[in-house]
Structure formats: C-alpha cells, structure tokens
N, C-alpha and C. Protein backbone atom coordinates (compact mmCIF):
# COMPACT_ATOMS: atom_id res chain seq x y z
N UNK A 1 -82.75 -9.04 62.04
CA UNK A 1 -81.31 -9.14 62.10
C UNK A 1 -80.94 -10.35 62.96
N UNK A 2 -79.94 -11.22 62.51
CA UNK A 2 -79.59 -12.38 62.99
C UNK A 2 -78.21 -11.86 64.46
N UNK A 3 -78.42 -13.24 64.80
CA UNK A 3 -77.43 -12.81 66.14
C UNK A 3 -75.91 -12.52 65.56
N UNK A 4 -75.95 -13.18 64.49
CA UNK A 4 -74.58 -13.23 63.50
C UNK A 4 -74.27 -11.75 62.59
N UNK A 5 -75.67 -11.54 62.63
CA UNK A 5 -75.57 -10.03 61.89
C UNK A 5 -74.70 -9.04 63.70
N UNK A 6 -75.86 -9.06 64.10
CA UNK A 6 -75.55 -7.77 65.59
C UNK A 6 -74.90 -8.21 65.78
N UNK A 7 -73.69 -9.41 65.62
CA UNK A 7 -72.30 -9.54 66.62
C UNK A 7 -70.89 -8.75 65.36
N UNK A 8 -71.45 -9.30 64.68
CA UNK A 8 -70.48 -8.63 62.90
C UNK A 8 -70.65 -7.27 63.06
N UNK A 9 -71.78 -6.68 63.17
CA UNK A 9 -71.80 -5.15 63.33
C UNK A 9 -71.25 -4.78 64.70
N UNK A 10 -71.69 -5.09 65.93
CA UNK A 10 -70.43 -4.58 66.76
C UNK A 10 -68.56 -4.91 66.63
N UNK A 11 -68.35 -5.60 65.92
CA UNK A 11 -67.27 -5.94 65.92
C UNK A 11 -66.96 -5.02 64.69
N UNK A 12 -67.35 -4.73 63.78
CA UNK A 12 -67.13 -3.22 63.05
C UNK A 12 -66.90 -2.21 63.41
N UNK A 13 -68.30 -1.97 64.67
CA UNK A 13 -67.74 -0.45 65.41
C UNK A 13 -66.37 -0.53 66.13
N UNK A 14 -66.28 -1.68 66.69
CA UNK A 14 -65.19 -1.93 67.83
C UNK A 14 -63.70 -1.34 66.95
N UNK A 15 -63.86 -2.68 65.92
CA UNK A 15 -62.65 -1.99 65.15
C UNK A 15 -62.36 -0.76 64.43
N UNK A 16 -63.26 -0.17 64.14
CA UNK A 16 -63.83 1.50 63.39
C UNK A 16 -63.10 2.67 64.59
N UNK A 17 -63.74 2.12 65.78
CA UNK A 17 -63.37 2.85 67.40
C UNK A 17 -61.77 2.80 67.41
N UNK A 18 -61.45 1.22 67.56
CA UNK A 18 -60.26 1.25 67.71
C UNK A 18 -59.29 1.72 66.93
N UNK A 19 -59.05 1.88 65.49
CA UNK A 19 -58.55 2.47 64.53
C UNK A 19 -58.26 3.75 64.55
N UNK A 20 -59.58 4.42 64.84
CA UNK A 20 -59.71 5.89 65.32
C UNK A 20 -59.03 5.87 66.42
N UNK A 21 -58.67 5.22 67.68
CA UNK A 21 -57.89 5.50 68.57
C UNK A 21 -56.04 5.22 68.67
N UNK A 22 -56.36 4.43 67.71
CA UNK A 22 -54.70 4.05 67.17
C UNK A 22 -54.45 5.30 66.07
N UNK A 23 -54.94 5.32 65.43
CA UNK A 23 -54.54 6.70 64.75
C UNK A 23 -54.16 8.20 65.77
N UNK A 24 -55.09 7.87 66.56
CA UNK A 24 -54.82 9.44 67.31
C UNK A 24 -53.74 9.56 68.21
N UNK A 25 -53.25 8.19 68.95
CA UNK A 25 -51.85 8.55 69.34
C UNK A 25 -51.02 8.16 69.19
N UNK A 26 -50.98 7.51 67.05
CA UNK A 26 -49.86 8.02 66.52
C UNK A 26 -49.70 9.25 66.24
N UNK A 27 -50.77 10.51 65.66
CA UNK A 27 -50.61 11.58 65.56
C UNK A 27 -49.97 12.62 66.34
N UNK A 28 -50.82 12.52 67.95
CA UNK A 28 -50.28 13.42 68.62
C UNK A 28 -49.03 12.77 69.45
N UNK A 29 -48.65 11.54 69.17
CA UNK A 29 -46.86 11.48 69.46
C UNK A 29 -46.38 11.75 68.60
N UNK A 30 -46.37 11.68 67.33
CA UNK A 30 -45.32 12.14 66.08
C UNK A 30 -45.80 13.87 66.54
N UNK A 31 -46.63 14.91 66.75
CA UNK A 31 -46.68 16.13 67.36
C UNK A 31 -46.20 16.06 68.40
N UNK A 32 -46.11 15.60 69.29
CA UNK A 32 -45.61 15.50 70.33
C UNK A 32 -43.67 15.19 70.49
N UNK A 33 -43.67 14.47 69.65
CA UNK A 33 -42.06 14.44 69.81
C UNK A 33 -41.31 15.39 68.62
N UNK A 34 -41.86 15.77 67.52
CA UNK A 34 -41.74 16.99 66.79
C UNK A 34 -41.45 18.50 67.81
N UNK A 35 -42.39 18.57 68.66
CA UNK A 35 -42.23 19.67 69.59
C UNK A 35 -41.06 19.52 70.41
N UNK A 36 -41.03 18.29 70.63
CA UNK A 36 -39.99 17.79 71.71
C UNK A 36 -38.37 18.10 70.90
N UNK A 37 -38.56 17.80 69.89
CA UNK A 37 -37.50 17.66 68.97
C UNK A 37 -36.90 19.02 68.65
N UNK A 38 -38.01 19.63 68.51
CA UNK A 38 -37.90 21.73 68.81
C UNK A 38 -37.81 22.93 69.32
N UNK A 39 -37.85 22.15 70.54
CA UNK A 39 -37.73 22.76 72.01
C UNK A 39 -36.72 23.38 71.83
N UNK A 40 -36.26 24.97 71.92
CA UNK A 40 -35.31 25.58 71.68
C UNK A 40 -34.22 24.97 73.02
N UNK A 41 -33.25 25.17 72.66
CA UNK A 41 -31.98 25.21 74.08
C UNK A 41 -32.27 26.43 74.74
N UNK A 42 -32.34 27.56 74.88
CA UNK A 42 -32.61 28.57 76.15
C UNK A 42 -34.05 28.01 76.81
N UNK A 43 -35.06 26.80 76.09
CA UNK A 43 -36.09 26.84 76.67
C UNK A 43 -36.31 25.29 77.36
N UNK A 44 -34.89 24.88 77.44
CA UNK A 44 -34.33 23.31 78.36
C UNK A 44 -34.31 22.48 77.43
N UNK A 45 -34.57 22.28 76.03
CA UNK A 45 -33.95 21.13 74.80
C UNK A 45 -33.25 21.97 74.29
N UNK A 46 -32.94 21.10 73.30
CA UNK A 46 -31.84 20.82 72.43
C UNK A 46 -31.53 21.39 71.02
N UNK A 47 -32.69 21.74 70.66
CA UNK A 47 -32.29 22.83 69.34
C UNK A 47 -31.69 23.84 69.20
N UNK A 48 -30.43 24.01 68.79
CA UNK A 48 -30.10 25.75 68.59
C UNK A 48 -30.83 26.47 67.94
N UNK A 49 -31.16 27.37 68.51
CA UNK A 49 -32.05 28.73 67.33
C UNK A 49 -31.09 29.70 67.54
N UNK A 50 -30.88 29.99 66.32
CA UNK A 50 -29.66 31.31 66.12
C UNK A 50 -31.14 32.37 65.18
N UNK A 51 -31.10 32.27 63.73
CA UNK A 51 -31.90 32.61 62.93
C UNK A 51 -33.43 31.92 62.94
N UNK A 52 -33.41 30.88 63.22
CA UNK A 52 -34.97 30.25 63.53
C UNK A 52 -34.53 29.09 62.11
N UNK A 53 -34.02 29.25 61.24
CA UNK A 53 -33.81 28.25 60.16
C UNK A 53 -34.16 26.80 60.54
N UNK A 54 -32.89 26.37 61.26
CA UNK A 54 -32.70 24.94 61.57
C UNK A 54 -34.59 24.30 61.68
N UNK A 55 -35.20 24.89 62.94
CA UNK A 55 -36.34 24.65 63.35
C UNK A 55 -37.45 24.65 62.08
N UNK A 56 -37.53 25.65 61.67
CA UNK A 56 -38.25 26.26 60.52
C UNK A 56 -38.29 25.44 59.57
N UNK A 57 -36.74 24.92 59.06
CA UNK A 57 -36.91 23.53 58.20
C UNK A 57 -37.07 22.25 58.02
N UNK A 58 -37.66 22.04 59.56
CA UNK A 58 -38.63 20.39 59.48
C UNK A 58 -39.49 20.90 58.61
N UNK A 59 -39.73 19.26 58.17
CA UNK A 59 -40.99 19.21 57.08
C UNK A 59 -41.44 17.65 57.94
N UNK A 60 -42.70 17.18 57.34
CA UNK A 60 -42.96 15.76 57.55
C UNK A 60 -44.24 15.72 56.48
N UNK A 61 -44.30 14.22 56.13
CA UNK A 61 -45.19 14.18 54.95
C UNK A 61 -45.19 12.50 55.23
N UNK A 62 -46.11 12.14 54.60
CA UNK A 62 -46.80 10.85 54.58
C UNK A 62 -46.22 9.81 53.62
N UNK A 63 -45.54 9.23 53.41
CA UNK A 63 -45.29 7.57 52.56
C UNK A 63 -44.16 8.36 51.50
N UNK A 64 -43.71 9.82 51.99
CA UNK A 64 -42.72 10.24 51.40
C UNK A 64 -41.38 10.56 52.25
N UNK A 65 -40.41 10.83 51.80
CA UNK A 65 -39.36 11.53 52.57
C UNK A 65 -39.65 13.63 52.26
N UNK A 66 -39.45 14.05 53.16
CA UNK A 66 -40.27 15.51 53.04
C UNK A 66 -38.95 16.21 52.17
N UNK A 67 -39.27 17.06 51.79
CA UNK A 67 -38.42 18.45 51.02
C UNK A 67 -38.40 19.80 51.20
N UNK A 68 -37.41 20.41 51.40
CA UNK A 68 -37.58 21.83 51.53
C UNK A 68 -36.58 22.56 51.38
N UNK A 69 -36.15 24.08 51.74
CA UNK A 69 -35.20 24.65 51.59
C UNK A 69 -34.35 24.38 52.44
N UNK A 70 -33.46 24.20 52.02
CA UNK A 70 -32.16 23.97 52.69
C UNK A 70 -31.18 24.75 52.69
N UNK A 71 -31.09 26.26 52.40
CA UNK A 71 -30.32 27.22 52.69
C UNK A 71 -30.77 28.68 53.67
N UNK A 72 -30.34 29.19 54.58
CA UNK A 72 -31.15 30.25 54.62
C UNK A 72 -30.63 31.20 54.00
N UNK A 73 -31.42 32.57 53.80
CA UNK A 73 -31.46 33.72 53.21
C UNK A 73 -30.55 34.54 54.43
N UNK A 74 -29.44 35.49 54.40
CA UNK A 74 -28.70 36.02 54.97
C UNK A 74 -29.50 36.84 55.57
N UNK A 75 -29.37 37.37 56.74
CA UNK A 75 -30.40 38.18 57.23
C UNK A 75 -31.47 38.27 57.46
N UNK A 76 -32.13 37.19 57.42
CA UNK A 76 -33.60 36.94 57.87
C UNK A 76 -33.83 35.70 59.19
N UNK A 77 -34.64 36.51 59.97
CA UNK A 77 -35.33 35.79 61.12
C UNK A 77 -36.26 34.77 60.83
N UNK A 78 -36.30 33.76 61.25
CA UNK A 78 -37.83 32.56 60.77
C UNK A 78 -38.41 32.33 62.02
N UNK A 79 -39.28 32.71 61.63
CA UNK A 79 -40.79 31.57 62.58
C UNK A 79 -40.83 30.43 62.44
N UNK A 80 -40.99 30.02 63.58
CA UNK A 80 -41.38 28.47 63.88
C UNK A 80 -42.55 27.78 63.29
N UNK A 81 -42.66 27.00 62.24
CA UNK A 81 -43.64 26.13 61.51
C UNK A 81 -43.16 24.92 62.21
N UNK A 82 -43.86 24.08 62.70
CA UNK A 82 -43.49 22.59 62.85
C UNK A 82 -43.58 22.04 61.68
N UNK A 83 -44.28 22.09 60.94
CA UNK A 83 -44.35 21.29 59.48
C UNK A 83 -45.06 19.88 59.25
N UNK A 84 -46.46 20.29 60.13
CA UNK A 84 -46.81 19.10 60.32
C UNK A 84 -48.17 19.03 59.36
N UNK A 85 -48.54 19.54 58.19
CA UNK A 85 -49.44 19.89 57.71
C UNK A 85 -49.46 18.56 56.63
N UNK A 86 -48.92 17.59 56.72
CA UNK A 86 -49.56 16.65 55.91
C UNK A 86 -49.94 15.35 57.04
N UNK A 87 -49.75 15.83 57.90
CA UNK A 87 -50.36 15.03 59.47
C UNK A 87 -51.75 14.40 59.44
N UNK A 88 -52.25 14.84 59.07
CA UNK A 88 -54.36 14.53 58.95
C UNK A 88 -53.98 13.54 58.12
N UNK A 89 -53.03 13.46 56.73
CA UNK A 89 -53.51 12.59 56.10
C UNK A 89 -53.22 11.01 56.37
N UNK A 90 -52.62 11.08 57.64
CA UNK A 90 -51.90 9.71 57.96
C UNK A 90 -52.98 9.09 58.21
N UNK A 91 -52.65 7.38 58.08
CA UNK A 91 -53.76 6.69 58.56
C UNK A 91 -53.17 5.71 58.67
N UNK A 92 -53.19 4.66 59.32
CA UNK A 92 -52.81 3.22 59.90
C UNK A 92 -52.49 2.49 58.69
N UNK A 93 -51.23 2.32 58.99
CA UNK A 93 -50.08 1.20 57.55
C UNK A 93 -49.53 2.38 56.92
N UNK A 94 -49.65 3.78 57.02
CA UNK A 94 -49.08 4.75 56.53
C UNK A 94 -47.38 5.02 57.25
N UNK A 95 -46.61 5.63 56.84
CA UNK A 95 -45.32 5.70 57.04
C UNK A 95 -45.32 7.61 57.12
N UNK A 96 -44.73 7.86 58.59
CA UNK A 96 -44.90 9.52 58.00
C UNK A 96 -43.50 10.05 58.53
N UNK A 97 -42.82 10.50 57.60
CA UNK A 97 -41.29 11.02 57.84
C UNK A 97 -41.16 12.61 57.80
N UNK A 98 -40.06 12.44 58.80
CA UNK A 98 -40.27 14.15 59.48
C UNK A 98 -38.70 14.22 59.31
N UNK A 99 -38.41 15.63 58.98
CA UNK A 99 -36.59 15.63 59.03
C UNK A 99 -36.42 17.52 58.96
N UNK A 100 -35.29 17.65 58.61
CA UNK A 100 -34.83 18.89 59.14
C UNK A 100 -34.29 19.16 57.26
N UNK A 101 -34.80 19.95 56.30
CA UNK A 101 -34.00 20.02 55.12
C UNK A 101 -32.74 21.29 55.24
N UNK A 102 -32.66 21.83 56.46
CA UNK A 102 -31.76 22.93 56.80
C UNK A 102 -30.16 22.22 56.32
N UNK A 103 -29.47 22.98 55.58
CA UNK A 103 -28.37 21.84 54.64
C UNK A 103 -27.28 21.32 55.88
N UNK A 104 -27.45 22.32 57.17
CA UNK A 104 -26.25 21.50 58.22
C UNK A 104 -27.22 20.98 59.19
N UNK A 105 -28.62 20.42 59.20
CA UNK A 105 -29.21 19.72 60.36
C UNK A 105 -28.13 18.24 60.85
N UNK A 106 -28.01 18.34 60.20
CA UNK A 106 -26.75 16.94 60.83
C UNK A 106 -25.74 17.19 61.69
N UNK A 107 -25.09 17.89 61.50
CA UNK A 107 -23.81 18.17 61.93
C UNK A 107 -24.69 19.25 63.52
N UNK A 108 -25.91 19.98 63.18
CA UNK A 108 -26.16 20.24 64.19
C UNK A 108 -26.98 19.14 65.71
N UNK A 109 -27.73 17.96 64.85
CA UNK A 109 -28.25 16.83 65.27
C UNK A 109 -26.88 16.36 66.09
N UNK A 110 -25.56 16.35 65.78
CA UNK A 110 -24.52 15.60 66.12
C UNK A 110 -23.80 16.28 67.19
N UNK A 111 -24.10 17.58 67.06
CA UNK A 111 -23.11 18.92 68.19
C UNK A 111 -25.08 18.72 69.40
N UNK A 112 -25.94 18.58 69.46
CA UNK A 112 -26.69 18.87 69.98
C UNK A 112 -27.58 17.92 70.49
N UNK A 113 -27.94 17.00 69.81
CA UNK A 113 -28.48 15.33 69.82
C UNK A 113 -30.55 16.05 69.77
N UNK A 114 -30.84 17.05 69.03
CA UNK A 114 -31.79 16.71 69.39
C UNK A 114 -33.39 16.06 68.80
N UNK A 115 -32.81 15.86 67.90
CA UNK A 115 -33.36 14.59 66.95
C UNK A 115 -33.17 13.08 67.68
N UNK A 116 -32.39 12.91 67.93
CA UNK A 116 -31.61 11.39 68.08
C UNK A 116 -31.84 11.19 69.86
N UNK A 117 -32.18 12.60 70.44
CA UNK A 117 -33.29 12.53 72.11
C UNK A 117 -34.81 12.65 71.64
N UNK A 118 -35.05 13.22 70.83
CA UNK A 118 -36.24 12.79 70.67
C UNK A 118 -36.57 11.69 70.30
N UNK A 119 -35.91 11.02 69.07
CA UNK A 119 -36.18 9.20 68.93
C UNK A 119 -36.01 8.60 69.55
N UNK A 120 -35.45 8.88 71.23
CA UNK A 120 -35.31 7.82 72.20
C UNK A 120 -36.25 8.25 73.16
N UNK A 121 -36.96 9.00 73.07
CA UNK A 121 -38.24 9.61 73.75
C UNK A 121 -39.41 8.69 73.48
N UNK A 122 -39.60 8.16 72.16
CA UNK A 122 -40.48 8.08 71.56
C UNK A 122 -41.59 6.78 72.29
N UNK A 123 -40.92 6.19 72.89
CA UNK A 123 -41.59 4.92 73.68
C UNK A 123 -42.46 5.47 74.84
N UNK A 124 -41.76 6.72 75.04
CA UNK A 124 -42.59 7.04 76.46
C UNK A 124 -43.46 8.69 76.16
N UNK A 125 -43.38 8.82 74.48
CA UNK A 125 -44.00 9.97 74.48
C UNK A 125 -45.39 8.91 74.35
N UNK A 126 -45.26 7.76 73.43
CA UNK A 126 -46.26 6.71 72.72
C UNK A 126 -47.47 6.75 74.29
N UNK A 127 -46.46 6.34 75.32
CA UNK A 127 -47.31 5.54 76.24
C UNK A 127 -47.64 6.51 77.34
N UNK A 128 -47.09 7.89 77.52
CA UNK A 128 -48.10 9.14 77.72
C UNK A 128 -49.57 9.84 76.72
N UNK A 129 -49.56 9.35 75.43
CA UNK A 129 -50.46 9.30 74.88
C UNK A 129 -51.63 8.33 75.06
N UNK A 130 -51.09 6.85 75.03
CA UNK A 130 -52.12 5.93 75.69
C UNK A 130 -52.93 6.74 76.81
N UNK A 131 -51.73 6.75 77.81
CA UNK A 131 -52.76 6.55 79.05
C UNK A 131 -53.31 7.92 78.78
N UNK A 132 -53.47 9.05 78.04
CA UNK A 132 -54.12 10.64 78.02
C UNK A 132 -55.46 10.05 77.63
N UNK A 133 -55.38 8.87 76.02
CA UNK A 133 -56.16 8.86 75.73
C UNK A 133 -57.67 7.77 76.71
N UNK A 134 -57.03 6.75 77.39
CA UNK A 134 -57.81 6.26 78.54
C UNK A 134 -58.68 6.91 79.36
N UNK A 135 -58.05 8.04 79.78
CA UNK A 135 -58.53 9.27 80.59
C UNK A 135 -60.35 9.48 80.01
C-alpha cells in the first residue's frame, strides 16, 4: 500500500466518522426540540393538552411534508406519540419536516408560541448536542 493509498483511506474513515457524527446531532436536536416543542404547559412549556390531540398530531417524515389526522374523535383521550418514526431514515442533504396535522395547530401555535419557541431554540438545542457529543 502506497503512502497515497493509507492517506486516501484515512481520510475516508475521517469523513465516514464525521458524517456519522453530523448525522447524530441532527437527529437528536430535531428529538430534542420536538420534545421541547411538546412539553405540556402544566409541565413549564407551551403546549396545551386538553384531550392529548394537538400533541398526538405531530408527524415528521423525511424529504416530505408529514400527514395525518386532523380532527379529533369526541371523547377520546390520546397518548403522546412524538412522531418521530421516519427519523432513522434521515441522512445528510436530507430535509426532515415535522408539523402538527391537528386542524387548529395554528391558531393554537399563535395563542401559545410553542412551535415558533421551539424554532428559536434550535441554535442552542444544535450546540448542546455538539458539545454532549465531544464528551
């Protein structure tokens, strides 16, 4: 193996390494500010939970805009899904959009801000991830 070979192959792993580390805290900040974004109001954020709906109907998905129900069913309680199950498939140059399909998330985003505090979070959820991952 030439010196040109062993310098090409570390510079593969390097970037292979680094990729893998840029991927991972885009992941766990887009989880990370998703949670942030869900934090009920009795529990110090900004989401109302009345029925669990609002919460329940994030979705997020990869190089798409996400879909879901957007009405709730009268009388029913929801569990909390974050909706992060197309998360793994992200990968660097990927686009991954997260939203609320609950049909009044807006008007509640607007009485509550807590979408629009979490996107201003996002610089310092990014760079609590860095330095976790340094550690």
């Amino acid at each position: 193996m030439s010196k040109n070979d062993d310098f090409i192959n570390k510079l593969e792993r390097w970037a292979k390494k680094t990729e893998k580390k840029l991927t991972a805290v885009i992941q766990n900040s887009i989880e990370d500010m998703v949670e942030y974004a869900n934090t009920p109001v009795d529990d110090g954020g900004r989401m109302p939970v009345k029925t669990g709906f609002l919460r329940q109907s994030g979705a997020g998905e990869v190089n798409q805009i996400p879909s879901g129900e957007s009405e709730k069913e009268k009388g029913v309680t929801y569990s909390y899904k974050p909706g992060l199950s197309a998360l793994p498939r992200f990968k660097l140059g990927d686009t991954f959009y997260y939203g609320w399909c609950a049909i009044y998330a807006n008007v509640q985003n607007i009485r509550f801000g807590f979408k629009d505090l979490a996107v201003q979070k996002w610089p310092d959820i990014v760079a609590n991830n860095v330095r976790r991952l340094k550690k």
